[in-house]
PDB file of N, CA and C in Angstrom:
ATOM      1  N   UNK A   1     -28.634   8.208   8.928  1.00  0.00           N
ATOM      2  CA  UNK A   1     -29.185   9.131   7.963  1.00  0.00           C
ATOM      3  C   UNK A   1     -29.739  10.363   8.652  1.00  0.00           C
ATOM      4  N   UNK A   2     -29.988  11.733   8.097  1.00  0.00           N
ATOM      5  CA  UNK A   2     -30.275  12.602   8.517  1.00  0.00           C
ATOM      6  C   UNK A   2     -31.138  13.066   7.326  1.00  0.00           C
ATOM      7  N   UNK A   3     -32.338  13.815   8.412  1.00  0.00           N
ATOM      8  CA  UNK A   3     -34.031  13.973   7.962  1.00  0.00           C
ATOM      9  C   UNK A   3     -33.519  15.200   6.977  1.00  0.00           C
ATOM     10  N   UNK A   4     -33.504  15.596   5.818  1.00  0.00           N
ATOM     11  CA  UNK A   4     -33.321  16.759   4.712  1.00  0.00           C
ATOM     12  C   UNK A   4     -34.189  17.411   4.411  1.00  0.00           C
ATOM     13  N   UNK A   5     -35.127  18.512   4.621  1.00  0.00           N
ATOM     14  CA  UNK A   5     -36.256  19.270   4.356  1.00  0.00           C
ATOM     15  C   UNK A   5     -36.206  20.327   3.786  1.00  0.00           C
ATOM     16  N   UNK A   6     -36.453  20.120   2.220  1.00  0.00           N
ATOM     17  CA  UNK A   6     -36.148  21.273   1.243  1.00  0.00           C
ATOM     18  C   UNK A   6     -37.562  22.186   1.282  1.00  0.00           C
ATOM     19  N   UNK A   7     -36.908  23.496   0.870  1.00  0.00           N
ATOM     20  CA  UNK A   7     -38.207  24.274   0.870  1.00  0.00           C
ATOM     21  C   UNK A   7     -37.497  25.180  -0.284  1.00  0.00           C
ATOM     22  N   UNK A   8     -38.877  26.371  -0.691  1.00  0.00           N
ATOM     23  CA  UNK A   8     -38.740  26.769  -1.901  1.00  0.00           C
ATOM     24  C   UNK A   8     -38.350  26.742  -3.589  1.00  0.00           C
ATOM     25  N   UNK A   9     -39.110  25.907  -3.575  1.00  0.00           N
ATOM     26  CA  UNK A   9     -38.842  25.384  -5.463  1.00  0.00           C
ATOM     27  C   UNK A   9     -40.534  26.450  -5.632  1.00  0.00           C
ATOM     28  N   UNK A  10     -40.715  26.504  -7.631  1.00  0.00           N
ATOM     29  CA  UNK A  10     -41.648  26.865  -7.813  1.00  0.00           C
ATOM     30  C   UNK A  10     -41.034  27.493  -9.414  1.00  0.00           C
ATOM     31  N   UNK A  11     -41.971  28.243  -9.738  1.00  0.00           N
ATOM     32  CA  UNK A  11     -41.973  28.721 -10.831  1.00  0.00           C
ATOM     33  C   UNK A  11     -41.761  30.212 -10.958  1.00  0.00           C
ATOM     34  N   UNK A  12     -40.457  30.459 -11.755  1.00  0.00           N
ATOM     35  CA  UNK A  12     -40.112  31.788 -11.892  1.00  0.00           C
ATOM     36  C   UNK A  12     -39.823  31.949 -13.325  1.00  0.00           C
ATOM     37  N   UNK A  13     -40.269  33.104 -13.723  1.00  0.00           N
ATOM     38  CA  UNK A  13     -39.799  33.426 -15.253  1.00  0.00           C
ATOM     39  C   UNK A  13     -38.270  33.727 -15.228  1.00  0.00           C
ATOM     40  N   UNK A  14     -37.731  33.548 -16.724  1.00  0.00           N
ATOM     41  CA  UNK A  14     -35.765  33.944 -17.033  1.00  0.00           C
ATOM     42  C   UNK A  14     -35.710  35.290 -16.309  1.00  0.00           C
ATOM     43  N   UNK A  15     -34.406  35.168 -15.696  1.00  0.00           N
ATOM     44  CA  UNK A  15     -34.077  36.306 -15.516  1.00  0.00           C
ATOM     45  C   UNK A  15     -34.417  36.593 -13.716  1.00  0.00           C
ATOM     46  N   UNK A  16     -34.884  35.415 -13.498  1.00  0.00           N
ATOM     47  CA  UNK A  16     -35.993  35.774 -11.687  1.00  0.00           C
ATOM     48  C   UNK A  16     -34.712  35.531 -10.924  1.00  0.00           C
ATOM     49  N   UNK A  17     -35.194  35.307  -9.926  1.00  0.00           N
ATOM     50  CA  UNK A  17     -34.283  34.685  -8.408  1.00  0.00           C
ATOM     51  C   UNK A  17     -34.888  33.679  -7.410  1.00  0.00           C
ATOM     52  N   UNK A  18     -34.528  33.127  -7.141  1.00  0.00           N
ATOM     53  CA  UNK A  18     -35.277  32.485  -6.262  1.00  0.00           C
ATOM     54  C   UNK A  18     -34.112  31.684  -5.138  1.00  0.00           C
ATOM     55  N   UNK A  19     -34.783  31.416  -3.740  1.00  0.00           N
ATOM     56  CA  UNK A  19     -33.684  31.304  -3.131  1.00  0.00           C
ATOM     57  C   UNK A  19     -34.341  29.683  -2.319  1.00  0.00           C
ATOM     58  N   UNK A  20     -33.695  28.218  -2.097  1.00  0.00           N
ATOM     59  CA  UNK A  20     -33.418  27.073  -2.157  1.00  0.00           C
ATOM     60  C   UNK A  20     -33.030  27.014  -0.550  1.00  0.00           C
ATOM     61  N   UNK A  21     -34.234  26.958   0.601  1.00  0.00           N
ATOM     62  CA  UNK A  21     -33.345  26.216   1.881  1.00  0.00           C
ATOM     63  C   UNK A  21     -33.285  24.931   2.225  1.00  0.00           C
ATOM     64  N   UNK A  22     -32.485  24.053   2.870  1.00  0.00           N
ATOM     65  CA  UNK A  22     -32.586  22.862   2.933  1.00  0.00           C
ATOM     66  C   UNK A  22     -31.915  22.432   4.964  1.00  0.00           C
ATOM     67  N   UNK A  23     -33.050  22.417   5.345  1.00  0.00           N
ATOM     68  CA  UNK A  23     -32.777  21.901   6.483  1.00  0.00           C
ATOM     69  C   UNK A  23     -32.448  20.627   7.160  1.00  0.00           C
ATOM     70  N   UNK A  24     -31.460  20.267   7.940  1.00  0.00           N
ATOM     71  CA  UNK A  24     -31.162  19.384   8.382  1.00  0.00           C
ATOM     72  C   UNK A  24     -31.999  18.873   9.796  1.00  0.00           C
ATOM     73  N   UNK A  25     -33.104  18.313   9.874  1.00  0.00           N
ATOM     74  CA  UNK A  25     -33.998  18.191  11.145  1.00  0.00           C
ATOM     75  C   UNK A  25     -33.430  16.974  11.751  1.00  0.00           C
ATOM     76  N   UNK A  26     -33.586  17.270  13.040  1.00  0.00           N
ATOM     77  CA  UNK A  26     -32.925  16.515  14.285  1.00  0.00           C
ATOM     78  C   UNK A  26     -31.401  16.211  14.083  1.00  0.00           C
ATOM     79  N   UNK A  27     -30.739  16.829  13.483  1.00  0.00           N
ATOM     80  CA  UNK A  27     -29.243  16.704  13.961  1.00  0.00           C
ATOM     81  C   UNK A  27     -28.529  18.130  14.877  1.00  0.00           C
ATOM     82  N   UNK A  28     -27.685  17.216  15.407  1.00  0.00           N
ATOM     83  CA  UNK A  28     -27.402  18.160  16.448  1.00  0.00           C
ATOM     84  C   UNK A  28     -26.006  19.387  15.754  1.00  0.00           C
ATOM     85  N   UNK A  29     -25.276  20.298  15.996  1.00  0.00           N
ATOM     86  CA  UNK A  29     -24.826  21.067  15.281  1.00  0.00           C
ATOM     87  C   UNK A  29     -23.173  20.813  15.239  1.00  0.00           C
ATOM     88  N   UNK A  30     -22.773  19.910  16.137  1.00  0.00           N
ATOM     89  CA  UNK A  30     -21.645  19.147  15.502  1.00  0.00           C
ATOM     90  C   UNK A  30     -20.912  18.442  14.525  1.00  0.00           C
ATOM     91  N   UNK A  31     -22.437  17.193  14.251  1.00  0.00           N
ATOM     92  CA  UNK A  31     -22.722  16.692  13.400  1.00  0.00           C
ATOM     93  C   UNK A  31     -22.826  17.786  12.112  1.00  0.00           C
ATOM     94  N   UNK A  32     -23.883  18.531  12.259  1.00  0.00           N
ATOM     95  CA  UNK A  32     -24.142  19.694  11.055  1.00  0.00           C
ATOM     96  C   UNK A  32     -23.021  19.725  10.259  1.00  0.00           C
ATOM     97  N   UNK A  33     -22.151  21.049  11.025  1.00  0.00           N
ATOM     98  CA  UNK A  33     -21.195  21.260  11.250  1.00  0.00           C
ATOM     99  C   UNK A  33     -19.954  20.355  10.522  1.00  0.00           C
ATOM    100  N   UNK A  34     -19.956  19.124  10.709  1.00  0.00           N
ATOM    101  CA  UNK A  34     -18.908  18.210  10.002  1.00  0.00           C
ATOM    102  C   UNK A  34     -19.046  17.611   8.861  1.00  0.00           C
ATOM    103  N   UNK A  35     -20.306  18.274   8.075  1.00  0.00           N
ATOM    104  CA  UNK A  35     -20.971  17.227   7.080  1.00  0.00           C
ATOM    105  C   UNK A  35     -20.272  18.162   5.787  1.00  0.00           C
ATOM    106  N   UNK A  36     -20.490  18.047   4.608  1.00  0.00           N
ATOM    107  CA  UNK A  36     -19.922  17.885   3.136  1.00  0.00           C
ATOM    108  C   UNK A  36     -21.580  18.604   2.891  1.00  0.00           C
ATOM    109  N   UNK A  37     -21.721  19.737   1.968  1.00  0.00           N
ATOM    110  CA  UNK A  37     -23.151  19.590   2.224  1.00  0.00           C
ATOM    111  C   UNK A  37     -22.904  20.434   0.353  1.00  0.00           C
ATOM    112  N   UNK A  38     -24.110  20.174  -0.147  1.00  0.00           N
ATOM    113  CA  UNK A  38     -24.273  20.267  -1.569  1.00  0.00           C
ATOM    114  C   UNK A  38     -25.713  20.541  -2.276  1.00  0.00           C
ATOM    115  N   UNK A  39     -25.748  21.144  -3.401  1.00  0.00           N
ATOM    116  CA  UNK A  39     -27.020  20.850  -3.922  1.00  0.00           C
ATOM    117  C   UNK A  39     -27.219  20.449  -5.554  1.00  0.00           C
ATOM    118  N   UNK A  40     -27.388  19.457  -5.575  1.00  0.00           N
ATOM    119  CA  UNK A  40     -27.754  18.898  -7.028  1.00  0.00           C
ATOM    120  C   UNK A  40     -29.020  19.444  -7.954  1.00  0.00           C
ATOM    121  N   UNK A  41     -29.116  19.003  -9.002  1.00  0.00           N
ATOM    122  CA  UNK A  41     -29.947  18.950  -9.795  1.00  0.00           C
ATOM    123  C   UNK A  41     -30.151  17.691 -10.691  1.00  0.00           C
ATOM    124  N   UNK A  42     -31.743  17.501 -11.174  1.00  0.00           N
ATOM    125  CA  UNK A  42     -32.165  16.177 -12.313  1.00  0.00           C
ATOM    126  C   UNK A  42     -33.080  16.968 -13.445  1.00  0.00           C
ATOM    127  N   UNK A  43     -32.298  17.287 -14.372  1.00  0.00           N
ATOM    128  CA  UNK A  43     -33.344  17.560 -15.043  1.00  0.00           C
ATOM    129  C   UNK A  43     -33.840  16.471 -15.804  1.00  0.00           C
ATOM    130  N   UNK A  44     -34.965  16.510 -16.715  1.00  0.00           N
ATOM    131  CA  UNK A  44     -36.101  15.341 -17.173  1.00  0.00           C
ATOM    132  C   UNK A  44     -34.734  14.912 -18.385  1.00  0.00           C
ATOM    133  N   UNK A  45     -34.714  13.392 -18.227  1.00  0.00           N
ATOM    134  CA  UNK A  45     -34.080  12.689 -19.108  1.00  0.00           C
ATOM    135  C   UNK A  45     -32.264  12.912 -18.805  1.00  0.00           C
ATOM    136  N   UNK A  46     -32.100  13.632 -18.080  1.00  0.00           N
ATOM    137  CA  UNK A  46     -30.837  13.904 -17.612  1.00  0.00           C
ATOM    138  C   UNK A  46     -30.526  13.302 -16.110  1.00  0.00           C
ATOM    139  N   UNK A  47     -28.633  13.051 -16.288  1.00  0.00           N
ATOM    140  CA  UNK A  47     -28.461  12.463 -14.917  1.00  0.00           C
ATOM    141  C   UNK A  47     -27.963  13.673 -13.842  1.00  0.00           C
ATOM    142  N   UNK A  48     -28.317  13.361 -12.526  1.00  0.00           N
ATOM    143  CA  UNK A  48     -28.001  14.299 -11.381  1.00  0.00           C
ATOM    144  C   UNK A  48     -26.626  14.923 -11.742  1.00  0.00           C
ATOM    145  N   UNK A  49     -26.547  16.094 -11.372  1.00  0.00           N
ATOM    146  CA  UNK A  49     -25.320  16.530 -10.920  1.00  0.00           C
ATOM    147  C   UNK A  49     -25.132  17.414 -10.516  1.00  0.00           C
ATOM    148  N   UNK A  50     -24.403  17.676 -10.283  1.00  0.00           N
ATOM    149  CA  UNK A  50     -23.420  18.798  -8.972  1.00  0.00           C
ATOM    150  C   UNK A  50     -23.880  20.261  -9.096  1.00  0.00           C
ATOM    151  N   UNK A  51     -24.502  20.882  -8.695  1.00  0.00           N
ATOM    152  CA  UNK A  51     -24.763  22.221  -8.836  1.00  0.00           C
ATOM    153  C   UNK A  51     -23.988  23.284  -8.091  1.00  0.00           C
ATOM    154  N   UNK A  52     -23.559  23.048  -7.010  1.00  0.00           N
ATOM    155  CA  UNK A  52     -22.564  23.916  -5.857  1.00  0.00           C
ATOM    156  C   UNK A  52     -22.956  23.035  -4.625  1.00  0.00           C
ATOM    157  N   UNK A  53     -21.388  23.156  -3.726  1.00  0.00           N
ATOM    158  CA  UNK A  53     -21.018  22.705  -2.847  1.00  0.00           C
ATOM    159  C   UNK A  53     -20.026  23.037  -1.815  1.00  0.00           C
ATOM    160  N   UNK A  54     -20.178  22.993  -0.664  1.00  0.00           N
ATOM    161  CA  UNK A  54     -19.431  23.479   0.200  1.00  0.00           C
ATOM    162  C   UNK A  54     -18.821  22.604   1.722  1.00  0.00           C
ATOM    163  N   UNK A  55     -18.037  22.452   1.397  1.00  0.00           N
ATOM    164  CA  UNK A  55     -17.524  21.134   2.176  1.00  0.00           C
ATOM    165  C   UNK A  55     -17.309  21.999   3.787  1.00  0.00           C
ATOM    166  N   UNK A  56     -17.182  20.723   4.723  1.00  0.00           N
ATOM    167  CA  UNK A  56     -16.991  20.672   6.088  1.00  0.00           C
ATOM    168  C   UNK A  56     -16.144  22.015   6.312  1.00  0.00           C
ATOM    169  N   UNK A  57     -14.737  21.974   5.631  1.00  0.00           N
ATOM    170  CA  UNK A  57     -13.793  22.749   5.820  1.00  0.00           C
ATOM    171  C   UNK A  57     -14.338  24.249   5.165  1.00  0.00           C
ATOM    172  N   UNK A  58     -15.602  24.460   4.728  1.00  0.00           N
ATOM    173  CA  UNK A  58     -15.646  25.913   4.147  1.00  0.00           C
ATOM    174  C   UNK A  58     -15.081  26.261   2.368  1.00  0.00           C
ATOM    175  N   UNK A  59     -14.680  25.139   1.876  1.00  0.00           N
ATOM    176  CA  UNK A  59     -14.430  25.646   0.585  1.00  0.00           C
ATOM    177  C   UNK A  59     -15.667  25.445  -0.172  1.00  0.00           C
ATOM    178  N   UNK A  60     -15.577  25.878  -1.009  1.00  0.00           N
ATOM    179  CA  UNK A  60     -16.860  26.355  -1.912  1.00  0.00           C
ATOM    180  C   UNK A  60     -16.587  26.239  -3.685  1.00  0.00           C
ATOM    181  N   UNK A  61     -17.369  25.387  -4.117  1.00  0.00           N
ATOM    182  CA  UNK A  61     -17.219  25.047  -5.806  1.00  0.00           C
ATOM    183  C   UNK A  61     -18.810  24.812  -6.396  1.00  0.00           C
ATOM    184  N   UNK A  62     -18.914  25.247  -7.465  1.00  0.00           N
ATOM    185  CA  UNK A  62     -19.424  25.689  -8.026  1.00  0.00           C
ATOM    186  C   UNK A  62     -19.520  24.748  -9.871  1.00  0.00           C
ATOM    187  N   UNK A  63     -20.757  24.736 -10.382  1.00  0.00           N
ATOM    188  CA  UNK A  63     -20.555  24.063 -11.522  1.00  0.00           C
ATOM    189  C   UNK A  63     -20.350  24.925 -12.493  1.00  0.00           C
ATOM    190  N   UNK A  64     -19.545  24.771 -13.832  1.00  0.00           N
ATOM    191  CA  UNK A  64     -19.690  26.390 -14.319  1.00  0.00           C
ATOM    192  C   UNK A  64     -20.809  26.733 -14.781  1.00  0.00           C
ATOM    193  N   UNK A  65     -21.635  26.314 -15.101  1.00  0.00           N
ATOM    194  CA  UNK A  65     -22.942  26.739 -15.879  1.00  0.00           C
ATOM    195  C   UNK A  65     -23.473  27.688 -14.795  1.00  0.00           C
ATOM    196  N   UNK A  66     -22.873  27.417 -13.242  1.00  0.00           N
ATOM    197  CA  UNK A  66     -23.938  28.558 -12.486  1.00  0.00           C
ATOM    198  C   UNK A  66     -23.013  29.600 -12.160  1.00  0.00           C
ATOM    199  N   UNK A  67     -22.154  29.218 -12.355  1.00  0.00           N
ATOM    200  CA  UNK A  67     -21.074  30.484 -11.352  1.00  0.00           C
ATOM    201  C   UNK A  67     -21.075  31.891 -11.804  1.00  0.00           C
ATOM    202  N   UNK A  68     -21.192  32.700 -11.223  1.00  0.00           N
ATOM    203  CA  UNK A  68     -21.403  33.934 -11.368  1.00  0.00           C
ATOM    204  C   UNK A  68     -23.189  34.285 -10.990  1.00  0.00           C
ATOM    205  N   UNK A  69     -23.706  33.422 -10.875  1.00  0.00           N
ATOM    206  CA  UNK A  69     -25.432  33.612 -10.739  1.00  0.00           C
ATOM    207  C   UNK A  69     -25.798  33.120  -9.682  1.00  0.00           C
ATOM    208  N   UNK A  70     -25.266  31.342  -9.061  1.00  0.00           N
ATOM    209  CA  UNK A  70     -25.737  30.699  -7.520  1.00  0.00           C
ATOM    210  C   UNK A  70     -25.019  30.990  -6.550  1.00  0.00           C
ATOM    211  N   UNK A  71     -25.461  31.158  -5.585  1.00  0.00           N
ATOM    212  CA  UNK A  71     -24.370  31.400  -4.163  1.00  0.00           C
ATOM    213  C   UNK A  71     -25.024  30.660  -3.274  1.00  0.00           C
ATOM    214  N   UNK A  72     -24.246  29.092  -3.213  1.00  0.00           N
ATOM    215  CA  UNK A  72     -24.219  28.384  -1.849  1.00  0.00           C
ATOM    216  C   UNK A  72     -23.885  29.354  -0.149  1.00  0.00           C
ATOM    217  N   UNK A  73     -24.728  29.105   0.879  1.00  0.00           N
ATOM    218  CA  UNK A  73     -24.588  29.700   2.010  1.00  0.00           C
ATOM    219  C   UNK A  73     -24.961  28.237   3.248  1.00  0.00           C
ATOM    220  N   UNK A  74     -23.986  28.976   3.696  1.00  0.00           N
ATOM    221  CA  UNK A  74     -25.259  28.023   5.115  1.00  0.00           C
ATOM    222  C   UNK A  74     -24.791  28.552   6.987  1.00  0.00           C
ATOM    223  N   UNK A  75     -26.318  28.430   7.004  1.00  0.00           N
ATOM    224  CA  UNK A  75     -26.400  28.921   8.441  1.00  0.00           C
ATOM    225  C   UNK A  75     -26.284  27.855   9.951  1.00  0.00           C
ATOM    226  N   UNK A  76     -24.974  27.818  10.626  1.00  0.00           N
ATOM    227  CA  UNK A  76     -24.541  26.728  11.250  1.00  0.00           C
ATOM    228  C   UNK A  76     -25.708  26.594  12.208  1.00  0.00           C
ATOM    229  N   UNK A  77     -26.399  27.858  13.008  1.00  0.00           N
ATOM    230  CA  UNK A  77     -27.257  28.227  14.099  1.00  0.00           C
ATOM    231  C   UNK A  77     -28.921  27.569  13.196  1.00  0.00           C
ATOM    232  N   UNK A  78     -28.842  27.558  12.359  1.00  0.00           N
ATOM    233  CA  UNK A  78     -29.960  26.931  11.900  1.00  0.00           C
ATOM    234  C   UNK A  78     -30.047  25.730  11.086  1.00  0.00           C
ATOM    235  N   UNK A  79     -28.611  25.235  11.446  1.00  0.00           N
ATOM    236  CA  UNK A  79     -28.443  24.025  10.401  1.00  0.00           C
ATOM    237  C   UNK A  79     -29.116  23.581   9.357  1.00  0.00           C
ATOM    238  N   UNK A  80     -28.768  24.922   8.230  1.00  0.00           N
ATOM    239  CA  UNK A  80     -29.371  24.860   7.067  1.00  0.00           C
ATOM    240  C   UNK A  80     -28.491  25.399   6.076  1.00  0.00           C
ATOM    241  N   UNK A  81     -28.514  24.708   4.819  1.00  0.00           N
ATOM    242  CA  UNK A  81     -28.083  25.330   3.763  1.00  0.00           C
ATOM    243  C   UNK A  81     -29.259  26.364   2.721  1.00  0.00           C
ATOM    244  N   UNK A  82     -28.461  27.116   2.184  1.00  0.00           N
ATOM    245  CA  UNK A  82     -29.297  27.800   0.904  1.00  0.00           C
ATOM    246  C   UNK A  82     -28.206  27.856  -0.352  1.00  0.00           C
ATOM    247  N   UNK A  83     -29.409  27.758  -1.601  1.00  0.00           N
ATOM    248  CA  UNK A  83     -28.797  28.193  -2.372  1.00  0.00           C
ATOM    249  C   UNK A  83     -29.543  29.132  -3.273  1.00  0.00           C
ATOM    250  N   UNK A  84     -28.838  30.684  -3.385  1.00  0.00           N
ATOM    251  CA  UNK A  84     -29.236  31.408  -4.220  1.00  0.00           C
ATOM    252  C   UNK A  84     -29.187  31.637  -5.606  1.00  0.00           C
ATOM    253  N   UNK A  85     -30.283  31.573  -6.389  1.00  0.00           N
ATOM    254  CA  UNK A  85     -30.290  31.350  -7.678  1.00  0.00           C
ATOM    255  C   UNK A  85     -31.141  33.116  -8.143  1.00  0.00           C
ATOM    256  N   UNK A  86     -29.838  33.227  -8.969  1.00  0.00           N
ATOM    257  CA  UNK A  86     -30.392  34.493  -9.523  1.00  0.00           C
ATOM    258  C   UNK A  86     -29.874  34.711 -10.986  1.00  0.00           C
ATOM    259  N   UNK A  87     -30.494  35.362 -11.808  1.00  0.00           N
ATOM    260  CA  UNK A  87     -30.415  35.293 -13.131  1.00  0.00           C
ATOM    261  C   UNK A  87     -30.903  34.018 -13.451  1.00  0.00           C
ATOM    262  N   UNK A  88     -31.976  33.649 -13.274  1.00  0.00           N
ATOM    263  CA  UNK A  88     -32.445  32.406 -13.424  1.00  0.00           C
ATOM    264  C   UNK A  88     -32.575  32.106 -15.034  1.00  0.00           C
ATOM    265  N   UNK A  89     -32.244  31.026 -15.602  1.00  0.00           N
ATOM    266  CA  UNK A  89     -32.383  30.437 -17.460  1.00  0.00           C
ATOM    267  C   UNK A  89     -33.321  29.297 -16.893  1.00  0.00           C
ATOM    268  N   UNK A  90     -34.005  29.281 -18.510  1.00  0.00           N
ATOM    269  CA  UNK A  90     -34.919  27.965 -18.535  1.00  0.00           C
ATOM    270  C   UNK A  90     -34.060  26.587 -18.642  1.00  0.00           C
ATOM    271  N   UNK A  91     -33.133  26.605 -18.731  1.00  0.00           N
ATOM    272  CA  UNK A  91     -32.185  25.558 -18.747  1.00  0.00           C
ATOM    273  C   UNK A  91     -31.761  25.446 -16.814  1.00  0.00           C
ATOM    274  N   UNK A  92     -31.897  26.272 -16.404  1.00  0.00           N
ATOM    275  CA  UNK A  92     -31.759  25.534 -15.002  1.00  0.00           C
ATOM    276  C   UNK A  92     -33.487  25.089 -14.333  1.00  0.00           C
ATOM    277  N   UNK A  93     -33.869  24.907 -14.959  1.00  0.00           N
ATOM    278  CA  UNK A  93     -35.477  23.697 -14.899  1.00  0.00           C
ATOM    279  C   UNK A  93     -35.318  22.520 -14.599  1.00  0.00           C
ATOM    280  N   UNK A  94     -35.066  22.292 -13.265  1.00  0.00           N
ATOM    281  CA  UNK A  94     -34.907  20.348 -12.555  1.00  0.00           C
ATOM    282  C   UNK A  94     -35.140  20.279 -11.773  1.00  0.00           C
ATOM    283  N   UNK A  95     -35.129  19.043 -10.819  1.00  0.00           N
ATOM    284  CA  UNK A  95     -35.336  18.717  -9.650  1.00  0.00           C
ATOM    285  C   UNK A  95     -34.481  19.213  -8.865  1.00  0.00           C
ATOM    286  N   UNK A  96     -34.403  20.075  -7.726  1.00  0.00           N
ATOM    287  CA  UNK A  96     -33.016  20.260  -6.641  1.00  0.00           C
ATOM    288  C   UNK A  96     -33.225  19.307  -5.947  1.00  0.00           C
ATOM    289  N   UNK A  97     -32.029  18.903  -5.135  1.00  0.00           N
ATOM    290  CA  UNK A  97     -32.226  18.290  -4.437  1.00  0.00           C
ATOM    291  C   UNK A  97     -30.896  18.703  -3.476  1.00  0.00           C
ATOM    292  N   UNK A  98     -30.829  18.499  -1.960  1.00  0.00           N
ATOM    293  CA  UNK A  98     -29.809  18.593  -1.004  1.00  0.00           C
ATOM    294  C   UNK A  98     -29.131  17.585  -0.315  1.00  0.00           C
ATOM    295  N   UNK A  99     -27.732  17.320  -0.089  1.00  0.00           N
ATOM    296  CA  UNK A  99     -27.070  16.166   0.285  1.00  0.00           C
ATOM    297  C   UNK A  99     -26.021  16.775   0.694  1.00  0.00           C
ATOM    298  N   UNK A 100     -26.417  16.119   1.784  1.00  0.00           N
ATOM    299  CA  UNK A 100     -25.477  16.124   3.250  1.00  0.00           C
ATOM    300  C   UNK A 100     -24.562  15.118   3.835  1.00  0.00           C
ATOM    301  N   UNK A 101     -23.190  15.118   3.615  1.00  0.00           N
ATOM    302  CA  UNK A 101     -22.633  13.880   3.884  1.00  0.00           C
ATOM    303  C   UNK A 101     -21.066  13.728   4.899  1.00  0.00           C
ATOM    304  N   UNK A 102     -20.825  12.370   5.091  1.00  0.00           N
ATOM    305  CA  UNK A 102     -19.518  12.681   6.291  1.00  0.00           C
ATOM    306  C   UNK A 102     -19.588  11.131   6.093  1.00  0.00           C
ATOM    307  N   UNK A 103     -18.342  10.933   6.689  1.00  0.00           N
ATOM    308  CA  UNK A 103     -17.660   9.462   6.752  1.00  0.00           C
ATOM    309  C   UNK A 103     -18.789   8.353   6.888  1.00  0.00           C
ATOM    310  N   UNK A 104     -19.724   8.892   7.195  1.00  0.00           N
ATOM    311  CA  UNK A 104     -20.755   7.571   8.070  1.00  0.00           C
ATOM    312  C   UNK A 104     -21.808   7.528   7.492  1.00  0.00           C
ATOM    313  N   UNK A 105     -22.979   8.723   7.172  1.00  0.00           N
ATOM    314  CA  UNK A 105     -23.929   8.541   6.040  1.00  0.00           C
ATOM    315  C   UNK A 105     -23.801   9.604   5.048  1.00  0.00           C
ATOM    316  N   UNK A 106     -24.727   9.244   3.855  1.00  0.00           N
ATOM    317  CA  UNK A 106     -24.809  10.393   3.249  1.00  0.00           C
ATOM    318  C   UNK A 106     -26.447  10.182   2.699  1.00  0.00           C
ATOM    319  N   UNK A 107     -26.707  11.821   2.765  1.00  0.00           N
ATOM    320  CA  UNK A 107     -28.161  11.852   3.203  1.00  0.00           C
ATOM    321  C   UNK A 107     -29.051  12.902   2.391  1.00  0.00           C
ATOM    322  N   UNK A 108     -29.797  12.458   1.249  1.00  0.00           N
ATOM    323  CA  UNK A 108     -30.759  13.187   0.495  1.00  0.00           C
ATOM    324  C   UNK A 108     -31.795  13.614   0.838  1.00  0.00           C
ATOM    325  N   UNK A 109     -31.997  14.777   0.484  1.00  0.00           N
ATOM    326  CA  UNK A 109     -33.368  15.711   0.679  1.00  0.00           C
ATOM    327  C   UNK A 109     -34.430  15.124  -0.604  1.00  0.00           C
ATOM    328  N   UNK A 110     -35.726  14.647  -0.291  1.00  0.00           N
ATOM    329  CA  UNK A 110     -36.572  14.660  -1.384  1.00  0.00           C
ATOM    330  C   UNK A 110     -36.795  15.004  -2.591  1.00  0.00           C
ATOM    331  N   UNK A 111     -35.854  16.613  -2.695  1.00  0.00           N
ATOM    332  CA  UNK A 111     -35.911  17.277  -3.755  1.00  0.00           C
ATOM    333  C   UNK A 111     -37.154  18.791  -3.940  1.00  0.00           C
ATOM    334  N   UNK A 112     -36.943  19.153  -5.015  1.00  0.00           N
ATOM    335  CA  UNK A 112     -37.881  20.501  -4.904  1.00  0.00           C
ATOM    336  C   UNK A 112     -37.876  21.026  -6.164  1.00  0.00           C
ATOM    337  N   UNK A 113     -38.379  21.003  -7.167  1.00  0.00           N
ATOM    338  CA  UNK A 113     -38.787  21.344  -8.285  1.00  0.00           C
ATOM    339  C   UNK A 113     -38.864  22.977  -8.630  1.00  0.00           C
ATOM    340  N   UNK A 114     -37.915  23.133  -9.796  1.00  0.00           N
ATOM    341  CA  UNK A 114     -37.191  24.514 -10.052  1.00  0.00           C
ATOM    342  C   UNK A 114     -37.733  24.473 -11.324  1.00  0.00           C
ATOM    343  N   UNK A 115     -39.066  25.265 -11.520  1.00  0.00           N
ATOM    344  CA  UNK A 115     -39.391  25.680 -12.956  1.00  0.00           C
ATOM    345  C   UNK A 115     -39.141  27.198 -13.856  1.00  0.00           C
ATOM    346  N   UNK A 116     -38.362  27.248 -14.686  1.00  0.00           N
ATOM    347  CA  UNK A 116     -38.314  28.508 -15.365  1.00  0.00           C
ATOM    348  C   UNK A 116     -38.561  28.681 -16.719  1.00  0.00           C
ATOM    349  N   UNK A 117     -39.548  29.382 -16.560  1.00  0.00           N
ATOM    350  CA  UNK A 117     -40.206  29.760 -17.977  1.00  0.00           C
ATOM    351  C   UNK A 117     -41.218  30.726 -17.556  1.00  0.00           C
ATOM    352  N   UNK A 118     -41.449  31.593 -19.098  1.00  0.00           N
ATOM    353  CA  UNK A 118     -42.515  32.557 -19.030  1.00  0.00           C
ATOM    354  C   UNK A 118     -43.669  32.181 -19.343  1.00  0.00           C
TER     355      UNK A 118
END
C-alpha cells in the first residue's frame, strides 16, 4: 500500500475553483510513475465514483458531469496528482478522495471534503 495525502478540500461558493493535491508519501518515482492514478467522489447517501483519471500510460478520462470544468494533472518530480475544479456547482459537494493503483496494490487517500454553496 502506498501512504495518500490529500490536501485542499473546503468551502467555495458556485461558480469558485478550487484546486485538489494528492500526494503519494514514501514511494519512490518508478513506482509513482507506473500507477493508474484517479480521483473519486462520495456524496452523502450516494455511491463513490469516478470523477477523472489518468492512467500509467497518460490517457486521461473524465466523468461527463465534469468535463469541460476538472482538469486531472500530475507532477512525476513531486509524485503528486491534482485535480482542478473550476466552475464549481453545489452538486459537486462530496467527499474526494485519491487512488492510486498497479498490478499489486491499490491505494486510497483518506479523502477531503468539497463543499459548495453560498
Amino acid at each position: 500500500q502506498v501512504q495518500l495525502v490529500e490536501s485542499g478540500g473546503g468551502l467555495v461558493q458556485p461558480g469558485g475553483s478550487m484546486r485538489l493535491s494528492c500526494k503519494a508519501a514514501r514511494s519512490i518515482l518508478s513506482t509513482f510513475t507506473g500507477f493508474d492514478k484517479g480521483w473519486y467522489r462520495q456524496a452523502s447517501g450516494k455511491q463513490r465514483e469516478l470523477v477523472a483519471a489518468i492512467t500509467s500510460e497518460g490517457n486521461i478520462n473524465y466523468a461527463d458531469s465534469v468535463k469541460g470544468r476538472f482538469t486531472i494533472s500530475k507532477d512525476n518530480t513531486r509524485k503528486t496528482i491534482y485535480l482542478q475544479m473550476d466552475n464549481l456547482k453545489p452538486e459537486d459537494t462530496a467527499i474526494y478522495y485519491c487512488n492510486m493503483a498497479d498490478r499489486y496494490t491499490n491505494s486510497w487517500g483518506r479523502g477531503t471534503q468539497v463543499t459548495v454553496s453560498s
